[in-house]
Protein backbone atom coordinates (compact mmCIF):
# COMPACT_ATOMS: atom_id res chain seq x y z
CA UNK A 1 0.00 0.00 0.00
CA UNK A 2 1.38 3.81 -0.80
CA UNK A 3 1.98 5.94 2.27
CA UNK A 4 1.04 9.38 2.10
CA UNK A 5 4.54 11.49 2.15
CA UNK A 6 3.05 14.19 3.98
CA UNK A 7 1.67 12.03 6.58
CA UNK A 8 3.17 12.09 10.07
CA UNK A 9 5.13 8.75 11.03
CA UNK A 10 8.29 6.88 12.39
CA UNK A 11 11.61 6.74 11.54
CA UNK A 12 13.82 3.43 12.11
CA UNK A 13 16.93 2.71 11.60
CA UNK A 14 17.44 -0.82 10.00
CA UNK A 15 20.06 -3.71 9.41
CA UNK A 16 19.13 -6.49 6.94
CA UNK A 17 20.10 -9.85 7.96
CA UNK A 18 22.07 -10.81 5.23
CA UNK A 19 24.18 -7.51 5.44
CA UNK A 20 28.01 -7.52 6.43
CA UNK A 21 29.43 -7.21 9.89
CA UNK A 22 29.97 -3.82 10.85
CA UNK A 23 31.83 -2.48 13.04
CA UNK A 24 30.07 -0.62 16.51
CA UNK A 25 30.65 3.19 15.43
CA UNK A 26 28.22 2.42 12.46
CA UNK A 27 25.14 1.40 13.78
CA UNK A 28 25.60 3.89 16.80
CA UNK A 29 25.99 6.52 13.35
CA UNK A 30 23.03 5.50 11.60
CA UNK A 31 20.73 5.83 14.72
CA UNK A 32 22.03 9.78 15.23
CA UNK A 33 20.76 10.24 11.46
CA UNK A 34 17.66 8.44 11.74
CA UNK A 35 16.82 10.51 14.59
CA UNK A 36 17.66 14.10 12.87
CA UNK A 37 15.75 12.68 9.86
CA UNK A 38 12.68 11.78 11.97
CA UNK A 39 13.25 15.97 12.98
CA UNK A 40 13.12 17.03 9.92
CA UNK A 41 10.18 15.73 8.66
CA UNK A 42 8.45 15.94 11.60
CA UNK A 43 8.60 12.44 12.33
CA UNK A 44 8.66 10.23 15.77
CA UNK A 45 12.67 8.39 15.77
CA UNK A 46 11.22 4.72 17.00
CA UNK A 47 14.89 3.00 17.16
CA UNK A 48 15.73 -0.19 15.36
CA UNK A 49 12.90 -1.47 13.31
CA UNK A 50 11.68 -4.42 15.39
CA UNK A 51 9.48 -6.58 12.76
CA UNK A 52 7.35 -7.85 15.25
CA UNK A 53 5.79 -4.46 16.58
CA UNK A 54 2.62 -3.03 15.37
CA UNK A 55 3.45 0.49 14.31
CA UNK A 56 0.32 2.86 14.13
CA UNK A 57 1.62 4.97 11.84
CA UNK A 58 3.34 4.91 8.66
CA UNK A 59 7.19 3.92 8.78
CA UNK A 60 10.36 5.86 7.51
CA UNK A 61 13.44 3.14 6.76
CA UNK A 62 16.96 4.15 7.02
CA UNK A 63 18.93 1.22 6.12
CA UNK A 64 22.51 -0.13 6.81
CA UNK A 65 22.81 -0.90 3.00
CA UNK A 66 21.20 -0.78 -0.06
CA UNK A 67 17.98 -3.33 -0.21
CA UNK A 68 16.87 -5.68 -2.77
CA UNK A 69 13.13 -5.02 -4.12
CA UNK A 70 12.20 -8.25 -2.59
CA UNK A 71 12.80 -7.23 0.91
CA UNK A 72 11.92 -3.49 0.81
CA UNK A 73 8.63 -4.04 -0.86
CA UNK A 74 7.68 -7.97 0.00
CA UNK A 75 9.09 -7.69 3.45
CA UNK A 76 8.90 -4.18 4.93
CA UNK A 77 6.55 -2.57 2.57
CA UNK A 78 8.13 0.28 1.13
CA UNK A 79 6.81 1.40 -1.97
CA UNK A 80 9.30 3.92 -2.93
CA UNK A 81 11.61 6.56 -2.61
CA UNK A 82 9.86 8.22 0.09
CA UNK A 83 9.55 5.48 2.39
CA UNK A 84 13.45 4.79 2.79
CA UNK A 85 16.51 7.23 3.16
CA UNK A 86 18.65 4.86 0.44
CA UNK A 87 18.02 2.98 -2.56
CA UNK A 88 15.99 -0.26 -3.68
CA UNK A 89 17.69 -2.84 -6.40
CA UNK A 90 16.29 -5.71 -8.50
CA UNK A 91 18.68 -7.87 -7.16
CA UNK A 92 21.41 -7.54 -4.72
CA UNK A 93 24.41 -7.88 -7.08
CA UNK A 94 23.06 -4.07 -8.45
CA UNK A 95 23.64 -2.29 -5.32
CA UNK A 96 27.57 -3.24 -5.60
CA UNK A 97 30.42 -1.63 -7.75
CA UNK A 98 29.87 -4.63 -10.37
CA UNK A 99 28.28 -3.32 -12.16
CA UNK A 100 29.89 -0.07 -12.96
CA UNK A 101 32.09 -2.35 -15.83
CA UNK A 102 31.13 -5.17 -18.23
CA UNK A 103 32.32 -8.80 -18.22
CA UNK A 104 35.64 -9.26 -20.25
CA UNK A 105 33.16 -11.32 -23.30
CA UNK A 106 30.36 -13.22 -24.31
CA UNK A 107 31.35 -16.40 -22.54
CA UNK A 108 31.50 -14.40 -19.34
CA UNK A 109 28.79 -15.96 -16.59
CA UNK A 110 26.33 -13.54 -16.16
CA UNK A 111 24.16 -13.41 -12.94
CA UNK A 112 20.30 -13.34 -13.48
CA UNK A 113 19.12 -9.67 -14.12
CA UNK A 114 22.63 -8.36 -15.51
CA UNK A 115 22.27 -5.66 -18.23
CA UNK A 116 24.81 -4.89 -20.77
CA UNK A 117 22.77 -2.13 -21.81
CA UNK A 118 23.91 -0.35 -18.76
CA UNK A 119 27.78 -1.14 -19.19
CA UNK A 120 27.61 -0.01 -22.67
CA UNK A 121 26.15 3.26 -21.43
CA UNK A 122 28.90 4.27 -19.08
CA UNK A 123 31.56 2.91 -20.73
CA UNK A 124 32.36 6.64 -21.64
CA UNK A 125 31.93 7.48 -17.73
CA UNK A 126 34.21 5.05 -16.12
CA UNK A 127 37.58 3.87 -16.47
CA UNK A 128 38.47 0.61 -18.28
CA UNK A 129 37.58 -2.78 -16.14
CA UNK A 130 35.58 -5.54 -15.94
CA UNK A 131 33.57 -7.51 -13.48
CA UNK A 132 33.83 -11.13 -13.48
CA UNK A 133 31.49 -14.04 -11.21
CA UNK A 134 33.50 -16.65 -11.46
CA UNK A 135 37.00 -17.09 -11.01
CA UNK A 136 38.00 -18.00 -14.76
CA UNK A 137 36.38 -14.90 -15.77
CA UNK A 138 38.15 -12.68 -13.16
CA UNK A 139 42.05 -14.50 -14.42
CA UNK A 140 40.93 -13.55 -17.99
CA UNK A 141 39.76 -10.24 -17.40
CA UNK A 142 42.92 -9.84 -15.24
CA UNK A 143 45.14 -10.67 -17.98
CA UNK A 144 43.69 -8.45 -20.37
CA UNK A 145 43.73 -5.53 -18.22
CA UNK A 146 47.55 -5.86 -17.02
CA UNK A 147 49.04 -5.60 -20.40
CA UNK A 148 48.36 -1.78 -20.23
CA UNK A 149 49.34 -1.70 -17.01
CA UNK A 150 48.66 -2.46 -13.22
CA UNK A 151 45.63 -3.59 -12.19
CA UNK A 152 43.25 -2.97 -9.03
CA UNK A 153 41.56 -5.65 -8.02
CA UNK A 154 38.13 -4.86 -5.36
CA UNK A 155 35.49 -7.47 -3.65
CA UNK A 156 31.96 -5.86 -4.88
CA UNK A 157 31.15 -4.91 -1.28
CA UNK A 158 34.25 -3.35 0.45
CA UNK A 159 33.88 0.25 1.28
CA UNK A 160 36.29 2.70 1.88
CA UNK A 161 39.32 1.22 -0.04
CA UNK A 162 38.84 -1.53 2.58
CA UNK A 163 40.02 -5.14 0.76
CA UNK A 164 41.86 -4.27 -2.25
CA UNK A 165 44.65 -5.05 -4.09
CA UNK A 166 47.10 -3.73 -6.90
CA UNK A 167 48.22 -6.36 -8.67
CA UNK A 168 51.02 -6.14 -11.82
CA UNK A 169 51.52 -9.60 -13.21
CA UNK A 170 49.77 -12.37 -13.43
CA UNK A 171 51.49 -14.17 -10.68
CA UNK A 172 50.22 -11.41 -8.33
CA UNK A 173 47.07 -11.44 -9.63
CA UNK A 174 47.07 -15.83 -9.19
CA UNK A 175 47.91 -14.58 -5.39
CA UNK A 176 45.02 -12.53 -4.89
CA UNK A 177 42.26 -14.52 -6.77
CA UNK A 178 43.51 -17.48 -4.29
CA UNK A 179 41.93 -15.69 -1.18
CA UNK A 180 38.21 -14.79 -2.79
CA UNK A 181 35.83 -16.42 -1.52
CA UNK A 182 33.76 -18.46 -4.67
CA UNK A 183 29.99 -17.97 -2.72
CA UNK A 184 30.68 -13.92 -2.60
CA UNK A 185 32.04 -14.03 -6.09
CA UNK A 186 29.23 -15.64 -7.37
CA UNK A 187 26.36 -13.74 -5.87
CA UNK A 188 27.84 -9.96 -5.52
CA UNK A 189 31.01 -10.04 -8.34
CA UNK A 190 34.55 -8.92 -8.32
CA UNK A 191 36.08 -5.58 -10.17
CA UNK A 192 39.38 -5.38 -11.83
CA UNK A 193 40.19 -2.03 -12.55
CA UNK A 194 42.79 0.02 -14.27
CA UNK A 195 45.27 1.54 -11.57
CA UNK A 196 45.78 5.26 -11.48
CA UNK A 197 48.42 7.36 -9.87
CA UNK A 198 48.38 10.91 -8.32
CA UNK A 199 44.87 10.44 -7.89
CA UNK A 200 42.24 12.69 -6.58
CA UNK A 201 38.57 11.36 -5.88
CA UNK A 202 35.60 13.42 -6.08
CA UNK A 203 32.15 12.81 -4.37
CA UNK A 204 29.42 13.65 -6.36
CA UNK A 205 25.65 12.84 -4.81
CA UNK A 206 21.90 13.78 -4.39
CA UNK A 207 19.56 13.40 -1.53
CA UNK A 208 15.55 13.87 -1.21
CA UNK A 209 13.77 13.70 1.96
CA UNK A 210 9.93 14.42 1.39
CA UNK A 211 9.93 17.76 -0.44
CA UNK A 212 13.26 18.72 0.13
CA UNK A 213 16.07 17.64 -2.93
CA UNK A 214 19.56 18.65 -2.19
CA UNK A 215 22.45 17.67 -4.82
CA UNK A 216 26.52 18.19 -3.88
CA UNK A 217 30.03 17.81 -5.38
CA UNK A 218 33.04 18.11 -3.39
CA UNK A 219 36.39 16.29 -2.92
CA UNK A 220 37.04 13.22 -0.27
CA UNK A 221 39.93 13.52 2.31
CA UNK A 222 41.86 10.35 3.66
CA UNK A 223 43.13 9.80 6.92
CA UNK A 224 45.20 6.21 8.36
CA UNK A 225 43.33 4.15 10.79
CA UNK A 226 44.88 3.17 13.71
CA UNK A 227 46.56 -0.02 12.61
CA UNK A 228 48.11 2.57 9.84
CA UNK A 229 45.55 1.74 6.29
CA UNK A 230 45.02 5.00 4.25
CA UNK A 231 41.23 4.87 4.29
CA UNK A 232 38.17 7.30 3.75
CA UNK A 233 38.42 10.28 5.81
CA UNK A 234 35.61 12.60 4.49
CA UNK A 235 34.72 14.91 2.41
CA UNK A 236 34.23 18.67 1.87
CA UNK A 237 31.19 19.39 -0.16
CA UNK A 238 29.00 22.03 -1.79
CA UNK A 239 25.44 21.78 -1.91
CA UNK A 240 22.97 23.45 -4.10
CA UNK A 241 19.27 22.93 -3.78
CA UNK A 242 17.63 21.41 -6.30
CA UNK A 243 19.04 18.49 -8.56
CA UNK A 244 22.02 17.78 -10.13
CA UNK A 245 21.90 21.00 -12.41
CA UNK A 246 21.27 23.17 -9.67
CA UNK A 247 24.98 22.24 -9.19
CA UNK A 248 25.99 24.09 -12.69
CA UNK A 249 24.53 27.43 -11.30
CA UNK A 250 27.47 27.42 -8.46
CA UNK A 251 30.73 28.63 -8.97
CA UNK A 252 32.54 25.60 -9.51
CA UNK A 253 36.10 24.40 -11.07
CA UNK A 254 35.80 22.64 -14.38
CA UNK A 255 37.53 19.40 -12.76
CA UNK A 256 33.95 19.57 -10.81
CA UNK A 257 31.39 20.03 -13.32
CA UNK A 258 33.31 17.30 -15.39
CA UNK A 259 32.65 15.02 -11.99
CA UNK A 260 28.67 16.25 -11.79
CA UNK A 261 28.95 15.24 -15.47
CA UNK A 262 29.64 11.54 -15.46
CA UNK A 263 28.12 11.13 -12.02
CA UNK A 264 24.67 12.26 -13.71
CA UNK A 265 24.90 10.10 -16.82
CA UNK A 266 25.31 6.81 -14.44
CA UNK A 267 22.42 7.49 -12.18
CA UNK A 268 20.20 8.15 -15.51
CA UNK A 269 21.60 4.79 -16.94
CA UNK A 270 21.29 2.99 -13.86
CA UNK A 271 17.45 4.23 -13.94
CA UNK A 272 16.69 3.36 -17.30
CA UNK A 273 18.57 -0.08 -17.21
CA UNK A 274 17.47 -1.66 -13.83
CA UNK A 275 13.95 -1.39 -14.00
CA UNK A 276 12.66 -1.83 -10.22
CA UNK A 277 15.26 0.52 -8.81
CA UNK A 278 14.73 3.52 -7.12
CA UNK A 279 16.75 5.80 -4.19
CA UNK A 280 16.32 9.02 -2.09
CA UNK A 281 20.13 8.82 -1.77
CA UNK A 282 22.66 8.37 -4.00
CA UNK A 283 26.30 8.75 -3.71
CA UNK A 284 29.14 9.02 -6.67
CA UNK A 285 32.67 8.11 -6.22
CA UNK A 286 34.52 9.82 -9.33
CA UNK A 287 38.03 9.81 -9.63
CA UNK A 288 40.89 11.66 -11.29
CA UNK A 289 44.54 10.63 -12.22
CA UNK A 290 46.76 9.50 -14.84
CA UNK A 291 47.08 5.88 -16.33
CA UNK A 292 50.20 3.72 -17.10
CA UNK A 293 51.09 5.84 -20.43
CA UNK A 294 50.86 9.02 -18.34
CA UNK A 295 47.48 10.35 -19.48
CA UNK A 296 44.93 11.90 -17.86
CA UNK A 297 42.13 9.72 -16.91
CA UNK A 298 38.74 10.14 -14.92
CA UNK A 299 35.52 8.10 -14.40
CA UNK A 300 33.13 6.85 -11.89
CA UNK A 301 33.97 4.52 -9.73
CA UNK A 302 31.01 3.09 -7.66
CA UNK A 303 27.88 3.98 -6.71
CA UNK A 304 26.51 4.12 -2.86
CA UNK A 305 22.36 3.92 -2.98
CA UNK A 306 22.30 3.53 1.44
CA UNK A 307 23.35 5.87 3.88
CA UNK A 308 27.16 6.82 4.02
CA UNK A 309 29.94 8.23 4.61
CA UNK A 310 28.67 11.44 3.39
CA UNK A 311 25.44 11.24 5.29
CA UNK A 312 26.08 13.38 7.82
CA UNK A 313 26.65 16.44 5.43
CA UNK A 314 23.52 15.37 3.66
CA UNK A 315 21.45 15.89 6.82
CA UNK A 316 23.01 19.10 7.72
CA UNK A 317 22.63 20.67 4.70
CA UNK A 318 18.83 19.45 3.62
CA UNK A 319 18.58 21.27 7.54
CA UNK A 320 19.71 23.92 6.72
CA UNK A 321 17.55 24.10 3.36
CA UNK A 322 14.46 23.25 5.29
CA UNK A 323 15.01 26.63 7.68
CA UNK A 324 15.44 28.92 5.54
CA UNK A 325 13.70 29.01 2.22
CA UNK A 326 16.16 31.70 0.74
CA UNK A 327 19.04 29.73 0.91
CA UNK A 328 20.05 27.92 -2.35
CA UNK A 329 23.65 26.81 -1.95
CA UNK A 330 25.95 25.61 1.56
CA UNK A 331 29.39 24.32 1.57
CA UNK A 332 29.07 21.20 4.65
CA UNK A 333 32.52 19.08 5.54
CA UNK A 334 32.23 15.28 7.36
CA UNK A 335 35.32 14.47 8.61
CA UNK A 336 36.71 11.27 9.97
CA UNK A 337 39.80 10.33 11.88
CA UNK A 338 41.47 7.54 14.06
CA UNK A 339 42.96 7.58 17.38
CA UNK A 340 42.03 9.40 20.34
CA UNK A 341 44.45 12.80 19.57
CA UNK A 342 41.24 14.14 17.13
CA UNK A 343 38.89 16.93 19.18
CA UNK A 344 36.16 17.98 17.43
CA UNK A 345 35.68 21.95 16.57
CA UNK A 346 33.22 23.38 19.16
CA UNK A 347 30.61 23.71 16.36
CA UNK A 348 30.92 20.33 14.84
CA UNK A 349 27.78 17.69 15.00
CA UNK A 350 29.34 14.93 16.35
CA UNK A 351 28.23 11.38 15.30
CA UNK A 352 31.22 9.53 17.32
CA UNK A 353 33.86 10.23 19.62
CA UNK A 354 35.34 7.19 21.09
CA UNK A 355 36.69 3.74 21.67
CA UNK A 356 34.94 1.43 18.93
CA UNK A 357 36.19 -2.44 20.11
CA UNK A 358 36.65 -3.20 16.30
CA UNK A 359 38.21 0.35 14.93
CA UNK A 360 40.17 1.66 18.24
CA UNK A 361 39.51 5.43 19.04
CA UNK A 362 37.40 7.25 16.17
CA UNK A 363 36.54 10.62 15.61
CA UNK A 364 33.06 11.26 12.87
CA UNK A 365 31.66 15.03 13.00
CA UNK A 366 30.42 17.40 10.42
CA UNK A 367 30.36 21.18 10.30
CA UNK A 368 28.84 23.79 8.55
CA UNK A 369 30.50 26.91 6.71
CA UNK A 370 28.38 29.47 4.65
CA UNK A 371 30.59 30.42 1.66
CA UNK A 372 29.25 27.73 -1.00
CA UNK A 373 31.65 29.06 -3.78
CA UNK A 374 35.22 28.99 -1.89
């Protein structure tokens, strides 16, 4: 049955059974969002969706990670993008980075519900790769990719650069494809990537949240955990209301609008080529740098439909939208850092500041500045 958006309701955060283990800053995240979300639309924050309550009113999900149509609408009864703060997939394999690339040829397994039609219109987007579910498909792909150069090599699901691998021969590559695991090859894929130097990645993402549409661009930051990984740190963006055009009304650096650019054309062609999918939130990852013959290269490299790393911006800005009706454009920064030196700026909106049993000492916050074109 379709809620009414404008009806009052609860907000619950949500973690699907099947999803990853996560690690105890996350959840403890997600419920601080929820629970601004459920302010700003004038919602009640109920906690963790419990599936044996009986909720009187009409329910608001915000998920761990992005949900297969099955679930959301079978399951939990969303009926679309209003209903969830994150996305909605045909199939789970869709909510991944496999399918940003196509599989190295026609003898390539495919997994039900895989469209060409969608790699053929981003090739243009993205840099060269393929995605491969099965492991004879990933060695081939492997070796085609490394004779122009190295080759990254990233499980479907990892976020944050977590799990991946530069590889540049084939006995390296033999190495890594050893340690996948055949089950989450099979079901979710594996990418193999052209490897890019001097890099520099750009976030590029949209949000709506009942009447309320923000879209941003800015550039991620990296930081070391505490065991010394260079991992996602942030991100400083700038927000214009409206959608992604809204964005080419702001003063912005060419590099930028060339990011807004190929981030746009892959949420159109993952629209028209996955029928069933649908998202209030969708996150870019589009990156910059130069190839193995020295030229410049840049192209998407993922998509996130589910709340992220990025999320806490989102909120803060769509806030900031909702109070004041004359405001069109807001530059918002999420920051994250390891170990317990990190204080956050009086002003920040902190989302975690402490010890996290899997992590060590982490540091998440977000704060606002005014100035939309610095």
């Amino acid at each position: 049955m379709h809620r009414d958006k404008n009806a009052g309701g609860y907000v619950v955060s949500y973690a699907p059974d099947q999803a990853p283990a996560v690690c105890r800053h996350e959840p403890t995240t997600r419920e601080q969002i929820a629970a601004r979300l459920a302010a700003l639309k004038g919602f009640e924050f109920a906690g963790e969706y419990d599936p044996g309550a009986r909720y009187a009113k009409p329910l608001y999900f915000v998920p761990s990670g992005t949900l297969t149509r099955s679930e959301a609408v079978d399951v939990l009864g969303i009926a679309g993008e209003h209903d969830l703060f994150g996305g909605v997939v045909p199939r789970a394999f869709v909510g991944t980075k496999s399918i940003t690339h196509p599989l190295c040829d026609e003898a390539a397994v495919a997994p039900p519900g895989w469209s060409s039609e969608f790699a053929r219109a981003v090739e243009h987007v993205v840099l060269r790769g393929h995605s491969a579910f099965a492991l004879k498909d990933a060695r081939r792909a492997g070796w085609q990719l490394l004779r122009r150069g190295h080759v990254r090599v990233k499980p479907a699901r990892a976020i944050g650069g977590r799990g991946q691998s530069v590889v540049e021969d084939p006995e390296a590559l033999e190495a890594v494809l050893r340690s996948v695991d055949e089950h989450e090859l099979g079901t979710y894929g594996l990418v193999l990537e052209e490897h890019l130097s001097e890099v520099r990645t750009y976030s590029v993402g949209q949000v709506r949240v009942g009447p309320l549409v923000a879209s941003y661009c800015g550039v991620q930051k990296l930081t070391r955990t505490n065991e010394g990984l260079e991992v996602y740190g942030g991100s400083d963006l700038v927000f214009a209301r409206g959608d992604f055009d809204a964005l080419l009304t702001l003063e912005l650096e060419s590099e930028y609008l060339e990011a807004v650019a190929r981030a746009s054309t892959y949420d159109r062609a993952a629209r028209e080529h996955y029928s069933g999918f649908f998202a209030s939130r969708c996150n870019y990852d589009v990156i910059r740098g130069f190839d193995a013959q020295g030229k410049c290269r840049c192209g998407v490299l993922e998509q996130s439909w589910r709340i992220g790393g990025a999320s806490g911006a989102e909120v803060a800005a769509l806030e900031l939208f909702a109070a004041d009706a004359g405001r069109n454009a807001a530059k918002v920064c999420c920051t994250e850092r390891y170990g317990g030196g990190e204080t956050p700026p009086e002003h920040a909106i902190v989302y975690y500041h402490g010890l996290d049993d899997d992590v060590g000492f982490i540091t998440k916050y977000t704060t606002v500045e005014y100035d939309a074109h610095t």
